[in-house]
Structures are given as C-alpha cells and as structure tokens.
PDB file of N, CA and C in Angstrom:
ATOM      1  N   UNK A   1     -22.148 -47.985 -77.233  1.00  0.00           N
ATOM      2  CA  UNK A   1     -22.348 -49.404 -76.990  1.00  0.00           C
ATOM      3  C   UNK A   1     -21.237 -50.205 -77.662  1.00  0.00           C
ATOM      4  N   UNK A   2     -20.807 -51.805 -77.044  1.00  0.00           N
ATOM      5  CA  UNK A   2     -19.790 -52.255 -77.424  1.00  0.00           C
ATOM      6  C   UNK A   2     -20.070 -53.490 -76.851  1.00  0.00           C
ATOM      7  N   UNK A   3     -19.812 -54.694 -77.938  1.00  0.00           N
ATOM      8  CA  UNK A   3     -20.277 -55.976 -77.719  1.00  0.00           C
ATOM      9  C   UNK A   3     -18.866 -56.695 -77.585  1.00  0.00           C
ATOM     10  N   UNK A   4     -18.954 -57.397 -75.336  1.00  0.00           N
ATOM     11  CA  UNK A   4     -18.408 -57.620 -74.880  1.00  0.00           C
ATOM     12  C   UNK A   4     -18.542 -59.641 -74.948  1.00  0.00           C
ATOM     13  N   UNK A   5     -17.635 -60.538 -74.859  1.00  0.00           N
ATOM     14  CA  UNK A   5     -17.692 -61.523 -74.578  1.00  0.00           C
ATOM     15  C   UNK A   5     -17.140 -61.747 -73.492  1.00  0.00           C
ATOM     16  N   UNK A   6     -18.099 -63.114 -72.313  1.00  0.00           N
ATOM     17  CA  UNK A   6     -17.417 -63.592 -71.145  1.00  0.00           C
ATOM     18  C   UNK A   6     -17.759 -64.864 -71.182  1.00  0.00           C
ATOM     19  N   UNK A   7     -16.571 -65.557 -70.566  1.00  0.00           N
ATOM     20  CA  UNK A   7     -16.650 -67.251 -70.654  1.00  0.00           C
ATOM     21  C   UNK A   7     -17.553 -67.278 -69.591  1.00  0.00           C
ATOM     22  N   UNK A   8     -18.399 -68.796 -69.611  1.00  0.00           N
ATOM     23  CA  UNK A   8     -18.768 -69.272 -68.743  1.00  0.00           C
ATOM     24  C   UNK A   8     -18.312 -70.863 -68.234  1.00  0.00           C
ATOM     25  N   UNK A   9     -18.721 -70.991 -66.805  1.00  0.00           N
ATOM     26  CA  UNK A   9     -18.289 -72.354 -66.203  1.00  0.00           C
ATOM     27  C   UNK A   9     -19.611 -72.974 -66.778  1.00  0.00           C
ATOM     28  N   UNK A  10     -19.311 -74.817 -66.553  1.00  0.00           N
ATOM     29  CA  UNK A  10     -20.381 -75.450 -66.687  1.00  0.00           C
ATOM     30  C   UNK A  10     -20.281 -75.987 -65.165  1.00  0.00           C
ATOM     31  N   UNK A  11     -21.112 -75.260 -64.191  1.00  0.00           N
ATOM     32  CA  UNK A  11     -21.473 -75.190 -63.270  1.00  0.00           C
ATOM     33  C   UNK A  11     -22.800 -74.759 -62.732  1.00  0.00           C
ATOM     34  N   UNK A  12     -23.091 -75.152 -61.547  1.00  0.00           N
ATOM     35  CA  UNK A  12     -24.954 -75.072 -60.938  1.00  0.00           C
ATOM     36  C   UNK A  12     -24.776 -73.569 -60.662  1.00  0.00           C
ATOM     37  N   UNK A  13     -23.755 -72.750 -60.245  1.00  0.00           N
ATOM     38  CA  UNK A  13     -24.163 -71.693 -59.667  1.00  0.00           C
ATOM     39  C   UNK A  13     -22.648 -70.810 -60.206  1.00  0.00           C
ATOM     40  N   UNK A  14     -22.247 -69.613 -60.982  1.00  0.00           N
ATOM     41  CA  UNK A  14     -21.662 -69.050 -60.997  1.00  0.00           C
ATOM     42  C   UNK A  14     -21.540 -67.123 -60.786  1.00  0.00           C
ATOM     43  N   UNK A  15     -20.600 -66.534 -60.533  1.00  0.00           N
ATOM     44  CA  UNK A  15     -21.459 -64.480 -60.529  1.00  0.00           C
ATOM     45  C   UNK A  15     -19.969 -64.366 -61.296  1.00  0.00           C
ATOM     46  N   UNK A  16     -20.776 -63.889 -62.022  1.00  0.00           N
ATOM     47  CA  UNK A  16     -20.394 -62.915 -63.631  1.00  0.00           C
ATOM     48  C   UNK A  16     -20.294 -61.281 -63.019  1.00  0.00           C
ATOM     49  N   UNK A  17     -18.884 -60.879 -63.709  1.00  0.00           N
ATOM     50  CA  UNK A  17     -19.248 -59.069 -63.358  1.00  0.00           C
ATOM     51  C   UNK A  17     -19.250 -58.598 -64.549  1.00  0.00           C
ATOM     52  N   UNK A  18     -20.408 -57.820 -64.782  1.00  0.00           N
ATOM     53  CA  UNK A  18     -21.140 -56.551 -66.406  1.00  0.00           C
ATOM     54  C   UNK A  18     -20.655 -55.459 -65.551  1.00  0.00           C
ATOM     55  N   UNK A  19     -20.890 -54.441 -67.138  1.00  0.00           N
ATOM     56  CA  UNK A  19     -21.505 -53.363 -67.052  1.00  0.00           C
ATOM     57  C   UNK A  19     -22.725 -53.023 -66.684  1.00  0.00           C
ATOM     58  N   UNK A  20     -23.018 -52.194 -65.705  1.00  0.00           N
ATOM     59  CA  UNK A  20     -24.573 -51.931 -65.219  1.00  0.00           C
ATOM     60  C   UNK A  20     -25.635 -51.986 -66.216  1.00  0.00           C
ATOM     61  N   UNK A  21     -25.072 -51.740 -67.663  1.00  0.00           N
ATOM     62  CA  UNK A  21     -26.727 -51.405 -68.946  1.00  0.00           C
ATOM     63  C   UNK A  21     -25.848 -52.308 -69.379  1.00  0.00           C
ATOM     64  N   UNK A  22     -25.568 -53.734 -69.363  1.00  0.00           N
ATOM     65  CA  UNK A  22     -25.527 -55.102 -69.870  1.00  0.00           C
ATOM     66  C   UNK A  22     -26.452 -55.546 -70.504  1.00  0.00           C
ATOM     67  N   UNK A  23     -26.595 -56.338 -71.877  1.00  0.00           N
ATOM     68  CA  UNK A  23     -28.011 -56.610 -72.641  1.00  0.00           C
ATOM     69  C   UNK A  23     -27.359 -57.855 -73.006  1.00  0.00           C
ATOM     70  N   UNK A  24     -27.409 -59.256 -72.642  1.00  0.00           N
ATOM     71  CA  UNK A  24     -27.156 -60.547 -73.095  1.00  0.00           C
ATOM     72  C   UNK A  24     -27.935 -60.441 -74.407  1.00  0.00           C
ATOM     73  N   UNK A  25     -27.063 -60.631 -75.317  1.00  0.00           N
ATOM     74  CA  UNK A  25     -27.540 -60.822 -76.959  1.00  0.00           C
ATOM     75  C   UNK A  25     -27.550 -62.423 -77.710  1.00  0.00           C
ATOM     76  N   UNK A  26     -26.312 -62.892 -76.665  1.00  0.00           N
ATOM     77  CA  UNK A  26     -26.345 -64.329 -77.443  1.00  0.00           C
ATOM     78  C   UNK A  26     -25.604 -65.209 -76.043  1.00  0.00           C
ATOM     79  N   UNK A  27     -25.982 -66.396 -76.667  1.00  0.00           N
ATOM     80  CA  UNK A  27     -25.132 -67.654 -75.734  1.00  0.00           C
ATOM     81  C   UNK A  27     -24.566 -68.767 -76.372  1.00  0.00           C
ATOM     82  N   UNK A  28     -23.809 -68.921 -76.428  1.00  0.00           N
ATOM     83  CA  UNK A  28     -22.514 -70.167 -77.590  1.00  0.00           C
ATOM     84  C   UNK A  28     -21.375 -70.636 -77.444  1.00  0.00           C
ATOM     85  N   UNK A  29     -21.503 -71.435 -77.933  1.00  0.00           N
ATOM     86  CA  UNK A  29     -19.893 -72.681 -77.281  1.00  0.00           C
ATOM     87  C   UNK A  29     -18.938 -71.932 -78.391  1.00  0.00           C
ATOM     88  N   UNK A  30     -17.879 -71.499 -77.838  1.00  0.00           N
ATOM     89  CA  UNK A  30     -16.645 -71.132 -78.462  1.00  0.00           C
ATOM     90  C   UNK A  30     -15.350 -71.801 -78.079  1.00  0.00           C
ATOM     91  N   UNK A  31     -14.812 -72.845 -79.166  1.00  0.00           N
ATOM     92  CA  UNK A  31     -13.400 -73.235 -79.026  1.00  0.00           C
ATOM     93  C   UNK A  31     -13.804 -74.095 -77.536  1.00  0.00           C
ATOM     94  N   UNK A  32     -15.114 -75.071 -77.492  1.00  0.00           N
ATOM     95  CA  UNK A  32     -15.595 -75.966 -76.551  1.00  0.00           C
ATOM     96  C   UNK A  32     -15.845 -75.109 -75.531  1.00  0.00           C
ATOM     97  N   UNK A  33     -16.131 -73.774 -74.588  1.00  0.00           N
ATOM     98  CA  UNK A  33     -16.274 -73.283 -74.025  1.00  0.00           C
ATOM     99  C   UNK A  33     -17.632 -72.436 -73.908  1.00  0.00           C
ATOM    100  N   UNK A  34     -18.369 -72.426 -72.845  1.00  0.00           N
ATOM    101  CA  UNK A  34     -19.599 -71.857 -73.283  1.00  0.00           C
ATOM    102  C   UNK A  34     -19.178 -70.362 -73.180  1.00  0.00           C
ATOM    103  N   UNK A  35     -20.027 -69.276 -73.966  1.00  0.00           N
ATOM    104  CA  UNK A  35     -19.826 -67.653 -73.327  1.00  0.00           C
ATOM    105  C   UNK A  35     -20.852 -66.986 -73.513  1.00  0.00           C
ATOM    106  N   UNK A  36     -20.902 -66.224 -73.077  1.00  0.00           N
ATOM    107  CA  UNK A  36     -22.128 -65.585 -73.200  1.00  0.00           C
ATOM    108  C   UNK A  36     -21.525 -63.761 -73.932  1.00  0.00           C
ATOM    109  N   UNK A  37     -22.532 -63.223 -74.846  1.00  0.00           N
ATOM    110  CA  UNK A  37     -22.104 -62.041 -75.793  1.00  0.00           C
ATOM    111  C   UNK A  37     -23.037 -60.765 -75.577  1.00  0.00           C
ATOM    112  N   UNK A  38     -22.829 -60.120 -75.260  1.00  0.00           N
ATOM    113  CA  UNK A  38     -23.477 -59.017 -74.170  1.00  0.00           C
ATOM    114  C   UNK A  38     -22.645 -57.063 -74.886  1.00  0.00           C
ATOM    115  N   UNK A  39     -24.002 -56.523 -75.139  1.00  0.00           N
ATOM    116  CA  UNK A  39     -24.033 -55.358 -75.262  1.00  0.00           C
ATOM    117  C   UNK A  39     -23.766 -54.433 -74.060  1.00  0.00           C
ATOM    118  N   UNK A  40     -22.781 -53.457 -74.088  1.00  0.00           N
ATOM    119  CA  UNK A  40     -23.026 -52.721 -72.790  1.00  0.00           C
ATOM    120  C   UNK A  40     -22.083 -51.188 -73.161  1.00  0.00           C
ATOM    121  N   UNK A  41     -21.718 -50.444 -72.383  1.00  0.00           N
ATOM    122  CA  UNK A  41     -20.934 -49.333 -72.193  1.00  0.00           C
ATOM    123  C   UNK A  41     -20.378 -49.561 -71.073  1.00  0.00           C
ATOM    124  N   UNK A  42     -18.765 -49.672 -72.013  1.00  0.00           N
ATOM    125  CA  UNK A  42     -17.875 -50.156 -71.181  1.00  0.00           C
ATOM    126  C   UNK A  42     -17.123 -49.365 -69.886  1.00  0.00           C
ATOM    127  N   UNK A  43     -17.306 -47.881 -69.765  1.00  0.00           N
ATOM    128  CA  UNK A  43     -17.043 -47.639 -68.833  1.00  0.00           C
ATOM    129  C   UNK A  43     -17.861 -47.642 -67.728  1.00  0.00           C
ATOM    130  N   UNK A  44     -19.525 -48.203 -67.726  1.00  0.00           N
ATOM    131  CA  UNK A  44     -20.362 -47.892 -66.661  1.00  0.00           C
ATOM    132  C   UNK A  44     -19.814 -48.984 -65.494  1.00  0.00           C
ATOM    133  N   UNK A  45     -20.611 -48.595 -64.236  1.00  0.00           N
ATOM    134  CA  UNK A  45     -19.520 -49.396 -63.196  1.00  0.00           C
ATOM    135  C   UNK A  45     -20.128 -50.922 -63.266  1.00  0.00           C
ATOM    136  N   UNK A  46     -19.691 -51.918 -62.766  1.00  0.00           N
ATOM    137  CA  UNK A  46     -19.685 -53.456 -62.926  1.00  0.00           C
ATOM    138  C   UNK A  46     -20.513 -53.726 -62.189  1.00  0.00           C
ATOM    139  N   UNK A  47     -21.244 -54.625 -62.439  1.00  0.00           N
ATOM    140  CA  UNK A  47     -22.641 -55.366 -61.222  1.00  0.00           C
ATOM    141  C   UNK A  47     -22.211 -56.539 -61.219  1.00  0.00           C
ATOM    142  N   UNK A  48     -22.721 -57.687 -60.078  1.00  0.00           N
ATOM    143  CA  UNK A  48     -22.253 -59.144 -60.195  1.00  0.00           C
ATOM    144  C   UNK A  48     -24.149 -59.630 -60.338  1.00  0.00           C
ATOM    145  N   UNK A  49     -23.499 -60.390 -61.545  1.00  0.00           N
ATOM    146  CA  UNK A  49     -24.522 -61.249 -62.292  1.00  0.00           C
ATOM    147  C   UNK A  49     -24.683 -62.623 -61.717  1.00  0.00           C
ATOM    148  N   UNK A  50     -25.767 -62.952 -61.514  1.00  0.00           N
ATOM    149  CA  UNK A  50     -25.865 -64.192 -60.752  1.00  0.00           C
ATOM    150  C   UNK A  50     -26.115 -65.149 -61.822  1.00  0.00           C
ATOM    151  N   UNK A  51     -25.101 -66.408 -62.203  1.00  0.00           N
ATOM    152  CA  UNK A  51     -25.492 -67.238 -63.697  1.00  0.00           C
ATOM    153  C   UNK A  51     -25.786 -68.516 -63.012  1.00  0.00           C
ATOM    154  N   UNK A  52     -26.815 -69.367 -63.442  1.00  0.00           N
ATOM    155  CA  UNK A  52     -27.138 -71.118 -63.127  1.00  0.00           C
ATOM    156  C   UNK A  52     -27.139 -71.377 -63.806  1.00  0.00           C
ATOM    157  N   UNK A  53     -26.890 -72.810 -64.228  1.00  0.00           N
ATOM    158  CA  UNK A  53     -26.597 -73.667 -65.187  1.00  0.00           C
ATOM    159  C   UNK A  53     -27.359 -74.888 -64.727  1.00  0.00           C
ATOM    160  N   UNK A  54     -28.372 -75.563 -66.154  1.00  0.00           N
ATOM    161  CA  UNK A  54     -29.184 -76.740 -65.659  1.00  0.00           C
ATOM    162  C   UNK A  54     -28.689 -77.430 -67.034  1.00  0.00           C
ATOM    163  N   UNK A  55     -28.470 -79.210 -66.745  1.00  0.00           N
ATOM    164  CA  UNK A  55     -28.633 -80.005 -67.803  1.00  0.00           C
ATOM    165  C   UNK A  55     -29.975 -80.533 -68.186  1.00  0.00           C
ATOM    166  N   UNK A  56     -30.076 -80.694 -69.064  1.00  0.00           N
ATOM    167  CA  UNK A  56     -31.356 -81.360 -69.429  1.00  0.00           C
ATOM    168  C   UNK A  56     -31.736 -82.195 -68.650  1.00  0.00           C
ATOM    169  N   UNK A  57     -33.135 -82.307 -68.552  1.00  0.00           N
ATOM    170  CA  UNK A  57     -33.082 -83.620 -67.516  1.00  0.00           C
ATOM    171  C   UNK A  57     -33.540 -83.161 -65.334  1.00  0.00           C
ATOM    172  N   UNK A  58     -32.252 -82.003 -65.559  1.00  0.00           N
ATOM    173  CA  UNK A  58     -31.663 -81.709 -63.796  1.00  0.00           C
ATOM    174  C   UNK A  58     -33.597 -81.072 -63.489  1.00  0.00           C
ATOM    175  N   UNK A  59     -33.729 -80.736 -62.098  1.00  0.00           N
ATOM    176  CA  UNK A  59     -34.158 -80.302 -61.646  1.00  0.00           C
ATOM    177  C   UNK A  59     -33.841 -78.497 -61.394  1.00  0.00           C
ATOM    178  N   UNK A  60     -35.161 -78.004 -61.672  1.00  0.00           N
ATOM    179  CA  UNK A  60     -34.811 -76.252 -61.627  1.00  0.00           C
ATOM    180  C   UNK A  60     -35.602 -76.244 -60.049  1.00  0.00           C
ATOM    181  N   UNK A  61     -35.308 -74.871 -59.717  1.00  0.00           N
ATOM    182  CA  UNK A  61     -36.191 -73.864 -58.824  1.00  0.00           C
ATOM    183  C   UNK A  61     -37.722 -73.992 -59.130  1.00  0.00           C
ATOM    184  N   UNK A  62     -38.567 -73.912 -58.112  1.00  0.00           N
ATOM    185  CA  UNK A  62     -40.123 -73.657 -58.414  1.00  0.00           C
ATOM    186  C   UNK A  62     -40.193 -72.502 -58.458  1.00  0.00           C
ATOM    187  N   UNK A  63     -41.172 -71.846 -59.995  1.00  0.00           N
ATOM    188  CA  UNK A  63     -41.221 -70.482 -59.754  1.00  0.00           C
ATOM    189  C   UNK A  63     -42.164 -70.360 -59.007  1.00  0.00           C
ATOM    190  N   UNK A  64     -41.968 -68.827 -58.020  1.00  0.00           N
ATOM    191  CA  UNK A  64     -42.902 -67.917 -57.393  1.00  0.00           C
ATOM    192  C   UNK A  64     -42.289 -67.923 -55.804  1.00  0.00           C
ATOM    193  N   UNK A  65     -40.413 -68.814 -56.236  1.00  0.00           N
ATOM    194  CA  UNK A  65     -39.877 -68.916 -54.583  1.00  0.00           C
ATOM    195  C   UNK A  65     -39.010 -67.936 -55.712  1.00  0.00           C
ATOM    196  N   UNK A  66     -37.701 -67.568 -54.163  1.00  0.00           N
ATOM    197  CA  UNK A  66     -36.670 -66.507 -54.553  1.00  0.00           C
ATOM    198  C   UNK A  66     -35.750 -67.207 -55.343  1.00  0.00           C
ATOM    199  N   UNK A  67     -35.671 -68.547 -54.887  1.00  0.00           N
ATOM    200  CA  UNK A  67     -34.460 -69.269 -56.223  1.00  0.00           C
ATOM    201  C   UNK A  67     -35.111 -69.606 -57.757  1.00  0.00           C
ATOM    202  N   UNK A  68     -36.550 -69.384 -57.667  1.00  0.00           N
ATOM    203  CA  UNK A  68     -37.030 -69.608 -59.188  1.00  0.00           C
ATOM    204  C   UNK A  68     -37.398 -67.944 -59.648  1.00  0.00           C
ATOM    205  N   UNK A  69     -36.320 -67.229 -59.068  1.00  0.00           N
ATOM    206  CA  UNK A  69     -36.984 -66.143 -59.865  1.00  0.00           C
ATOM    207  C   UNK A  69     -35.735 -65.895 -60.746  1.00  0.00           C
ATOM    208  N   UNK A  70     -35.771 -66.417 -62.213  1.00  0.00           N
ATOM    209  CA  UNK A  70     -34.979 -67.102 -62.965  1.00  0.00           C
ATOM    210  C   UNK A  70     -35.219 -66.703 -64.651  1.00  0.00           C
ATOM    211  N   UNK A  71     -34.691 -66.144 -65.561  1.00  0.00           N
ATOM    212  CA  UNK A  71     -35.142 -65.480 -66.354  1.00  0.00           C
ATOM    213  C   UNK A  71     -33.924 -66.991 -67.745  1.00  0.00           C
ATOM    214  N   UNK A  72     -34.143 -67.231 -68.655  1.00  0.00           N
ATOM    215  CA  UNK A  72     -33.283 -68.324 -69.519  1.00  0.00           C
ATOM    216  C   UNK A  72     -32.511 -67.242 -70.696  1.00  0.00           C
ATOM    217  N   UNK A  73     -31.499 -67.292 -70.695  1.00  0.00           N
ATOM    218  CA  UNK A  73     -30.433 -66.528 -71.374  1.00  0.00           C
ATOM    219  C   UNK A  73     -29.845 -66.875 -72.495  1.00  0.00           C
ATOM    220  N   UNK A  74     -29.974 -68.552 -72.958  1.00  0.00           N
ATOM    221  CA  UNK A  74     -29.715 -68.919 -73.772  1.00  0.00           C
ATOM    222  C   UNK A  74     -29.390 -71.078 -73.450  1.00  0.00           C
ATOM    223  N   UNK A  75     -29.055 -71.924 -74.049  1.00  0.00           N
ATOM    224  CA  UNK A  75     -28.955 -73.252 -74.105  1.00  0.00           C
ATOM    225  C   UNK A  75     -27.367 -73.088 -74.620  1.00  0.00           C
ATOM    226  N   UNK A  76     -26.401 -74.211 -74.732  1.00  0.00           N
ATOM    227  CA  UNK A  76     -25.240 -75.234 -75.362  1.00  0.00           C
ATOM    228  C   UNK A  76     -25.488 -76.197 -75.966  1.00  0.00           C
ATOM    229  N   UNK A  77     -24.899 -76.479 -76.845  1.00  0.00           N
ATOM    230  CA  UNK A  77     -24.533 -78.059 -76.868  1.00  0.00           C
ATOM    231  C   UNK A  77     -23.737 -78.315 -77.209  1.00  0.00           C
ATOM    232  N   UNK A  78     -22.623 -79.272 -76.073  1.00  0.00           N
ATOM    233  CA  UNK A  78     -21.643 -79.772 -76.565  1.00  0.00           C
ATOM    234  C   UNK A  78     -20.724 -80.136 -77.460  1.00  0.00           C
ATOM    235  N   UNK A  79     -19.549 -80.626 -77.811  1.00  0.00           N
ATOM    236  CA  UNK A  79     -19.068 -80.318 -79.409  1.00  0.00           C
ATOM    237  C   UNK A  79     -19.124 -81.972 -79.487  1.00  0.00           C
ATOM    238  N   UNK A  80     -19.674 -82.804 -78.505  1.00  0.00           N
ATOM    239  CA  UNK A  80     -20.142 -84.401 -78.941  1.00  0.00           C
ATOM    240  C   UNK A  80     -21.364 -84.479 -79.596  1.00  0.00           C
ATOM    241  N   UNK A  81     -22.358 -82.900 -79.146  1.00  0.00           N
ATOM    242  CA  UNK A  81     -23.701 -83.357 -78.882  1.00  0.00           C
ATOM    243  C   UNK A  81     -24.252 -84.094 -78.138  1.00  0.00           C
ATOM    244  N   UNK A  82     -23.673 -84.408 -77.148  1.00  0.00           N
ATOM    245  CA  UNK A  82     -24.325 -85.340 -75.925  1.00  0.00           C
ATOM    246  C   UNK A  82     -24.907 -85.131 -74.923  1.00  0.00           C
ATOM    247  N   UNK A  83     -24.544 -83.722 -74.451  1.00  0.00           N
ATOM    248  CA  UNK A  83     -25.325 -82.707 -73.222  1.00  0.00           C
ATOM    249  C   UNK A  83     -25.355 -81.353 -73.890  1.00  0.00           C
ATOM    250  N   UNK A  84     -26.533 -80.710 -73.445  1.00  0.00           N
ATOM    251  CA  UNK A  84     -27.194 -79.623 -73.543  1.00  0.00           C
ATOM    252  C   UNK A  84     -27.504 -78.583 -71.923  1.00  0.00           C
ATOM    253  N   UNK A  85     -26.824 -77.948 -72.087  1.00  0.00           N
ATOM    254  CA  UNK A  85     -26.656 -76.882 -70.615  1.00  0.00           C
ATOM    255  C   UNK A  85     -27.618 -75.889 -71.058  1.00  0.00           C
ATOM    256  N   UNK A  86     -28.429 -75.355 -69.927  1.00  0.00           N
ATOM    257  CA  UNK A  86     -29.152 -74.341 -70.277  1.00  0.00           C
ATOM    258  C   UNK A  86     -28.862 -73.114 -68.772  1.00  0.00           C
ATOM    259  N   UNK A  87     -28.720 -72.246 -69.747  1.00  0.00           N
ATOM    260  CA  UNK A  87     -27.780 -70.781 -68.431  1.00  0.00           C
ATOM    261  C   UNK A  87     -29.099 -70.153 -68.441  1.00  0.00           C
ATOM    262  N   UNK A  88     -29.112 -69.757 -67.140  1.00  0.00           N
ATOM    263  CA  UNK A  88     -30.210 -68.568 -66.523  1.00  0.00           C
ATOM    264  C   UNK A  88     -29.626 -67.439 -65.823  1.00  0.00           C
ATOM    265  N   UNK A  89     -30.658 -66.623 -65.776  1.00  0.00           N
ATOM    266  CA  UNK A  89     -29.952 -65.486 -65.059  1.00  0.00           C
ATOM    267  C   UNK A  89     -30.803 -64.951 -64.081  1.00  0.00           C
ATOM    268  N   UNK A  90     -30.200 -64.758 -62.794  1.00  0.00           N
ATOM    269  CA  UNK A  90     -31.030 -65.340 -61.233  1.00  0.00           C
ATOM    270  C   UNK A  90     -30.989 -63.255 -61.608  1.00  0.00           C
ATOM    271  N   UNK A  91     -32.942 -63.016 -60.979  1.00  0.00           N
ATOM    272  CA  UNK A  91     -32.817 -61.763 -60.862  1.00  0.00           C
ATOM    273  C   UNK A  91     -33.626 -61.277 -59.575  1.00  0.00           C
TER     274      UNK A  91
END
C-alpha cells in the first residue's frame, strides 16, 4: 500500500482515475487547491471515479434515484473561509 494524492476541480461533476483497491483517507485544500489522499497499490489497473462537488446551500440528488446514489468523501474550505465545497463520490 502507498498513499497517493490527486487534485481536484471545484466543479458539479468531475472522473478521477485510481487504483482499483483505492481507499479515500482524507480531503484538503493544498496550496488553495482541493485534493483528495487515497490509499491504494500502485500497480493495480485504474478505474474512473465519478467526483461531485456541492456548495453549501446548492441543491443535491434525491436519494433512492441513480444520481443520489452518492456516498460524502470529505468538505473544503476556502483559504477566505467564505465557501465550503463538499465532494462525493457517485457509486
């Protein structure tokens, strides 16, 4: 095992590529950038990760449809403190 970092957009809808045994461990603004910090074995083959991004406030998916089937990975906050992003991970 080997703890990988990947940036993220602050965007509604982004796909991330892992390692297949990927374990999101953390989520944090680095150098103003959000990323997300993820356990995995780096040679297993790559999956595309489906990432959403909601501001406080926005409107989510209803769960029990296919777009709310939505698991929360971690929150941001800005280096103003003025917005708070919260990343999910569409499964």
């Amino acid at each position: 095992m080997t703890i990988f970092k990947t940036k993220l957009d602050v965007c509604d809808y982004q796909t991330v590529e892992l390692p297949q045994d990927y374990k999101i461990i953390h989520v944090a603004m680095q150098q103003n950038t959000p990323c997300i910090w993820y356990e995995c074995t780096p040679d297993m083959p790559l999956v595309k990760v489906e990432i959403l991004c909601f501001g406080t406030g926005y409107r989510m998916p209803d769960p029990g449809t296919p777009d709310g089937a939505i698991e929360h990975i971690g929150s941001v906050v800005t280096r103003d403190g003025f917005y708070v992003w919260h990343f999910y991970r569409k499964y």
